[in-house]
Protein backbone atom coordinates (compact mmCIF):
# COMPACT_ATOMS: atom_id res chain seq x y z
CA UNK A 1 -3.21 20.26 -7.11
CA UNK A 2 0.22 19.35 -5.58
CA UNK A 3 3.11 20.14 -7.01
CA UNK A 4 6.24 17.74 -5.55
CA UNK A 5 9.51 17.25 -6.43
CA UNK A 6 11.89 14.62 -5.69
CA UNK A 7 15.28 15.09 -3.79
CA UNK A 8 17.98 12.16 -3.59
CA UNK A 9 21.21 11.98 -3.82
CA UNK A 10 21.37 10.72 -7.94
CA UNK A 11 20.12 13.08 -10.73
CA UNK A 12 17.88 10.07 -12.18
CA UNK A 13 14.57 10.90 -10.99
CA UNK A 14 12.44 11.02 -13.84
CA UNK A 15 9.71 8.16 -14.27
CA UNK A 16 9.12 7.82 -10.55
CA UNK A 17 5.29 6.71 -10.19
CA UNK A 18 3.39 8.56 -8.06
CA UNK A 19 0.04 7.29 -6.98
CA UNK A 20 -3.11 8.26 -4.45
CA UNK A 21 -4.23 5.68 -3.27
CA UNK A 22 -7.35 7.63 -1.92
CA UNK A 23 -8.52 8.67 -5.26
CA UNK A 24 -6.27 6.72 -7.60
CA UNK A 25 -4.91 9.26 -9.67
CA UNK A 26 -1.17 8.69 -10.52
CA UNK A 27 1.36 10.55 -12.23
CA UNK A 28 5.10 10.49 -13.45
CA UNK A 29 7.88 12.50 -12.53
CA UNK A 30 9.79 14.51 -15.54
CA UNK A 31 13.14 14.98 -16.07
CA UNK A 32 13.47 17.38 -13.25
CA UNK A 33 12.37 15.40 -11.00
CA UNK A 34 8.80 16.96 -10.55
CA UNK A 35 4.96 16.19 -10.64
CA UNK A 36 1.50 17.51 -10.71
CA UNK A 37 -1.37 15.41 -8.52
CA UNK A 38 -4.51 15.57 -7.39
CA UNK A 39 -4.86 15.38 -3.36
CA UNK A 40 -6.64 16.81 -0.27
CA UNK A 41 -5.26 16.64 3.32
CA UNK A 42 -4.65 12.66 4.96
CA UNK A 43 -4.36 11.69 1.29
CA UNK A 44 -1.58 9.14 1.07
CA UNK A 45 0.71 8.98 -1.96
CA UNK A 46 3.01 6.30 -3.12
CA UNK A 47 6.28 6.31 -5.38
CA UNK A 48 7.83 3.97 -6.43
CA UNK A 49 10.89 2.95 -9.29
CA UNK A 50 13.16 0.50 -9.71
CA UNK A 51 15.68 2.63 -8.46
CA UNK A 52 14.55 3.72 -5.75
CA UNK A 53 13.07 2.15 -2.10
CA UNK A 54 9.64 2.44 -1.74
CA UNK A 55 8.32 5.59 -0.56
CA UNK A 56 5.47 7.57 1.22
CA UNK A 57 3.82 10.83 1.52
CA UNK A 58 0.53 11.58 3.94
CA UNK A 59 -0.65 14.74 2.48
CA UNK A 60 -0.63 17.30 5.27
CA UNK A 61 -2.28 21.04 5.62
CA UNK A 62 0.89 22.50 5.41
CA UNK A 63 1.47 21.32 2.09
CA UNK A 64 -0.69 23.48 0.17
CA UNK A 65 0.71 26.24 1.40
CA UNK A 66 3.97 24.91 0.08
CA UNK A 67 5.08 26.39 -3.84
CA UNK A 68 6.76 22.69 -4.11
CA UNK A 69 6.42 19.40 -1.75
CA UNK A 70 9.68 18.14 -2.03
CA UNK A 71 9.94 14.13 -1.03
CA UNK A 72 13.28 12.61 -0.37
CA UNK A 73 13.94 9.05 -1.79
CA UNK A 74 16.82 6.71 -1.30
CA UNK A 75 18.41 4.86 -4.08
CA UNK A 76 18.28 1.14 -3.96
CA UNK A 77 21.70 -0.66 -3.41
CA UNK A 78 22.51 -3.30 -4.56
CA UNK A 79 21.34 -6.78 -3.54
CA UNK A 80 23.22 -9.70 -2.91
CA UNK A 81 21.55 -12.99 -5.29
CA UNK A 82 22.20 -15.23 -1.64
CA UNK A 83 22.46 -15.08 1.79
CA UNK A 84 22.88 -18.79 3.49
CA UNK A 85 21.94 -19.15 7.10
CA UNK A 86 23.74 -21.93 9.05
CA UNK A 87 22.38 -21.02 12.31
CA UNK A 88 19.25 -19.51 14.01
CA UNK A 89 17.65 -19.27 17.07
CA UNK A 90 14.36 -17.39 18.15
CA UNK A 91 12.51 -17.41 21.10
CA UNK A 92 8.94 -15.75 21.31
CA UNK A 93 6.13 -16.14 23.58
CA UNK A 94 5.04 -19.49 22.90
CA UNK A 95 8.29 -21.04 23.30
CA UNK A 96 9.00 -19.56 27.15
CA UNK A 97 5.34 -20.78 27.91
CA UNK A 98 3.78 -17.33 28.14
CA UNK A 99 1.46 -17.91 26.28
CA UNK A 100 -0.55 -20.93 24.87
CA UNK A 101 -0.74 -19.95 21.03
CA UNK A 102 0.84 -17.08 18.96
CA UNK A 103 -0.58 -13.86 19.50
CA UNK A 104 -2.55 -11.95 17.22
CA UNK A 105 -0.48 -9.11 15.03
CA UNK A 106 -1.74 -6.00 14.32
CA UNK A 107 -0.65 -3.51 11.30
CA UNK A 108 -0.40 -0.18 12.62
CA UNK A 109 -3.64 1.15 11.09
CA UNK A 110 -5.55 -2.04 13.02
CA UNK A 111 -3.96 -0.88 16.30
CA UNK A 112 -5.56 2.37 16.11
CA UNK A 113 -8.89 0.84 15.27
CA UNK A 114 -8.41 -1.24 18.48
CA UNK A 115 -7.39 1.83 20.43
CA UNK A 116 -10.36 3.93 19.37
CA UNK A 117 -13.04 0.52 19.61
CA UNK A 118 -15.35 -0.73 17.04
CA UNK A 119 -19.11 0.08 17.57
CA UNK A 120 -21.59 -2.82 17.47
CA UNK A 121 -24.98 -3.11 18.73
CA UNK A 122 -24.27 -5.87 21.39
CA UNK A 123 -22.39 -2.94 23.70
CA UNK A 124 -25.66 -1.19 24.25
CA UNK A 125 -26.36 -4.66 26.77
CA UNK A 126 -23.87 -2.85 28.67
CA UNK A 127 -26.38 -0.12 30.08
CA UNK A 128 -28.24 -3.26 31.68
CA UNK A 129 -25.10 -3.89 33.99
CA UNK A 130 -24.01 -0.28 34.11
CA UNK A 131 -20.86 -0.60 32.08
CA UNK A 132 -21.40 0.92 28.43
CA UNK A 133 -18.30 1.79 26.93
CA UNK A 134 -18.60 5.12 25.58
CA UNK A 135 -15.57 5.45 23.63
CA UNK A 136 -16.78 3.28 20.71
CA UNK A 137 -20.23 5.40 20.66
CA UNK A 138 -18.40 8.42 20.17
CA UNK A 139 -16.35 7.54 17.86
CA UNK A 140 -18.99 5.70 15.49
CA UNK A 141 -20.86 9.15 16.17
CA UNK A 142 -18.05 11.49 15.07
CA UNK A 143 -17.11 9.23 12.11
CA UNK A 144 -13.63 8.09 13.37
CA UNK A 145 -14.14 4.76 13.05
CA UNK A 146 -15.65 4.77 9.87
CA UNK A 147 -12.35 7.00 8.66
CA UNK A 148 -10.15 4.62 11.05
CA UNK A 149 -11.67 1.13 8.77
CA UNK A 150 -10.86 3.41 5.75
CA UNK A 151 -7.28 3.39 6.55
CA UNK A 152 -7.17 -0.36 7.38
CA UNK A 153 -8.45 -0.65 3.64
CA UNK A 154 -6.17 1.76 1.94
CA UNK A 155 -2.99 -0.07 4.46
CA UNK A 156 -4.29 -3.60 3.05
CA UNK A 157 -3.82 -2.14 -0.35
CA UNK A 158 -0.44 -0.19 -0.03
CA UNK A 159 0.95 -3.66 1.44
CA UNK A 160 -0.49 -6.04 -1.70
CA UNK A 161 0.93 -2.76 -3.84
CA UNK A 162 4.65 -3.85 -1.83
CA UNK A 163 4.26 -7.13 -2.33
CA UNK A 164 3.33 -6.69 -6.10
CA UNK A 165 6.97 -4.47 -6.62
CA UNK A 166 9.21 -7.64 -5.22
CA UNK A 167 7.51 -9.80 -7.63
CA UNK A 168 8.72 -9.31 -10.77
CA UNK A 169 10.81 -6.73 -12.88
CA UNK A 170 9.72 -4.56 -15.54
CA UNK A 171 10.71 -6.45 -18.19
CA UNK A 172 8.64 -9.68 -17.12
CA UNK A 173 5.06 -7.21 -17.72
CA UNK A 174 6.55 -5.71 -20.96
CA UNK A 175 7.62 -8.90 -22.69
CA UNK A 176 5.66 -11.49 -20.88
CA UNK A 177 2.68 -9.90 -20.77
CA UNK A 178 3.03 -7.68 -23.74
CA UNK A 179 1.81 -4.47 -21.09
CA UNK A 180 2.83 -1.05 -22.38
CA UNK A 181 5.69 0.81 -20.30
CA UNK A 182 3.56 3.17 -19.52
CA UNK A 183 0.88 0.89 -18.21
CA UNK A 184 2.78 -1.26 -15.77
CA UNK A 185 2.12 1.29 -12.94
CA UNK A 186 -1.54 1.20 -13.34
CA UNK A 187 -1.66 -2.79 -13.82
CA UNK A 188 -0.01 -3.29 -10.66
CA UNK A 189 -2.81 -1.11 -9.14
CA UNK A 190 -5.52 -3.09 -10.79
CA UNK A 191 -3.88 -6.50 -9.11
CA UNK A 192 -4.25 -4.42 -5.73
CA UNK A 193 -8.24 -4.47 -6.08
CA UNK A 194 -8.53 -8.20 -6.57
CA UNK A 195 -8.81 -9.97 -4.04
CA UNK A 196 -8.80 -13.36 -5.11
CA UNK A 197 -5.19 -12.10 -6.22
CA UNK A 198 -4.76 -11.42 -2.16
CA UNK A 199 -5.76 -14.74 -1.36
CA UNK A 200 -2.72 -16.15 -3.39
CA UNK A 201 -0.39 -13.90 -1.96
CA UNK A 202 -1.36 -14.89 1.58
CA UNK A 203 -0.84 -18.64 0.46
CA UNK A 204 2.50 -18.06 -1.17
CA UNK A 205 1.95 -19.91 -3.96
CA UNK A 206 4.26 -18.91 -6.62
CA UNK A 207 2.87 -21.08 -9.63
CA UNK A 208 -0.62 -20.21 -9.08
CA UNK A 209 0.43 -16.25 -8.46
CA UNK A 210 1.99 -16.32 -11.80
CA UNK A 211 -1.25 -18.02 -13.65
CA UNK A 212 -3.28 -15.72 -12.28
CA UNK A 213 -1.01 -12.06 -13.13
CA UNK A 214 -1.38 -13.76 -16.94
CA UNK A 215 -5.08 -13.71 -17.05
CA UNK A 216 -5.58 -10.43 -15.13
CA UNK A 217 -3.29 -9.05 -17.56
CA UNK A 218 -5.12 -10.47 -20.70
CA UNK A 219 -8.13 -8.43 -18.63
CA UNK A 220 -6.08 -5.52 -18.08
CA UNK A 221 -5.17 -5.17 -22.01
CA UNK A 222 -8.98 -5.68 -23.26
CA UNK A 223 -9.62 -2.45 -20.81
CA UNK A 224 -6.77 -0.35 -22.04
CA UNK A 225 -8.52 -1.33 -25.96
CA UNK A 226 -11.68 -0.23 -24.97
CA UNK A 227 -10.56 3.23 -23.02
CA UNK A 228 -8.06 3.77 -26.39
CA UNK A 229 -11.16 3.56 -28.74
């Protein structure tokens, strides 16, 4: 059991969601600031308000042998509604003719996947022409790939879960969609396991985004009725 607190520069730090996103137990900070969860070491928590920026903790050894994890958090300032660009220029490898088609982009979690190589059956053809490439062995042997694809899952996730916060404001899930306060935390995890839900983010279509948060709240509220009875 962890027991954090949060440090920032204003007092209001109460009702700051905390989530694991390795085991999916959440919690809220009290008035002090403070919180109890559940985690083990490489566990990755995320908090989140609308009051503060996004924020997040990989549970390390050394934190257990803490009395209290404290996190610092930065408030949010404020936004403008506009910004108007009248000019823009960018140049990136395509355009100077290095290379024929944008290159792929990798999220840091991919990159070490990459790095480490992905096990398949086809490499052991390389012992035929003396060129097996051992890394990927290994590491499908000691489990670091499988652990490596775990955090490419759990990064996938934490990105929808970003995504999710810009969307809309905590009044549109109270009165729109009639979800309890204390509920909007755990809906917006629930929207991170669909992934027909990830499919319209990718598109960017705003209409069909909003049909669908409707229905998978109407989904959402029939499972909070059942887990209240």
């Amino acid at each position: 059991m962890i027991h954090g607190k949060i440090i920032a520069p204003i007092n209001n730090t109460s009702g700051i969601n905390v989530m694991n996103l390795v085991n999916e137990k959440s919690a809220l900070t009290d008035a002090n600031g403070e919180f109890y969860i559940l985690a083990k070491v490489d566990d990755l928590l995320i908090l989140s308000s609308e009051n503060f920026e996004y924020k997040r903790k990989l549970i390390q050894e050394e934190d257990f042998g803490a009395k209290i994890v404290t996190i610092e958090m930065i408030p949010k300032l404020g936004q403008l509604e506009e910004v108007v660009i009248t000019k823009y220029q960018n140049f990136n490898a395509v355009d100077l003719g290095i290379l024929s088609k944008p290159a792929k982009e990798y999220t840091p979690a991919e990159r070490r996947l990459k790095t480490a190589g992905d096990f398949k059956p086809i490499h052991l053809l390389g012992i035929l022409g003396g060129s097996l490439p051992i890394d990927p062995i290994l590491n499908a042997i000691n489990g670091r790939t499988k652990r490596l694809k775990k955090e490419i899952s759990i990064e996938k996730r934490e990105f929808r879960l970003q995504e999710i916060e810009d969307l809309y404001d905590n009044n549109f899930y109270v009165q729109t969609l009639k979800i309890p306060t204390e509920y909007i935390m755990g809906f917006k995890y629930f929207l991170t396991e669909d992934e027909d839900f990830a499919t319209l983010l990718l598109a960017k279509n705003k209409p069909s985004i909003e049909m669908h948060v409707v229905k998978s709240a109407e989904d959402y509220l029939k499972i909070i009725a059942d887990e209240r009875e």
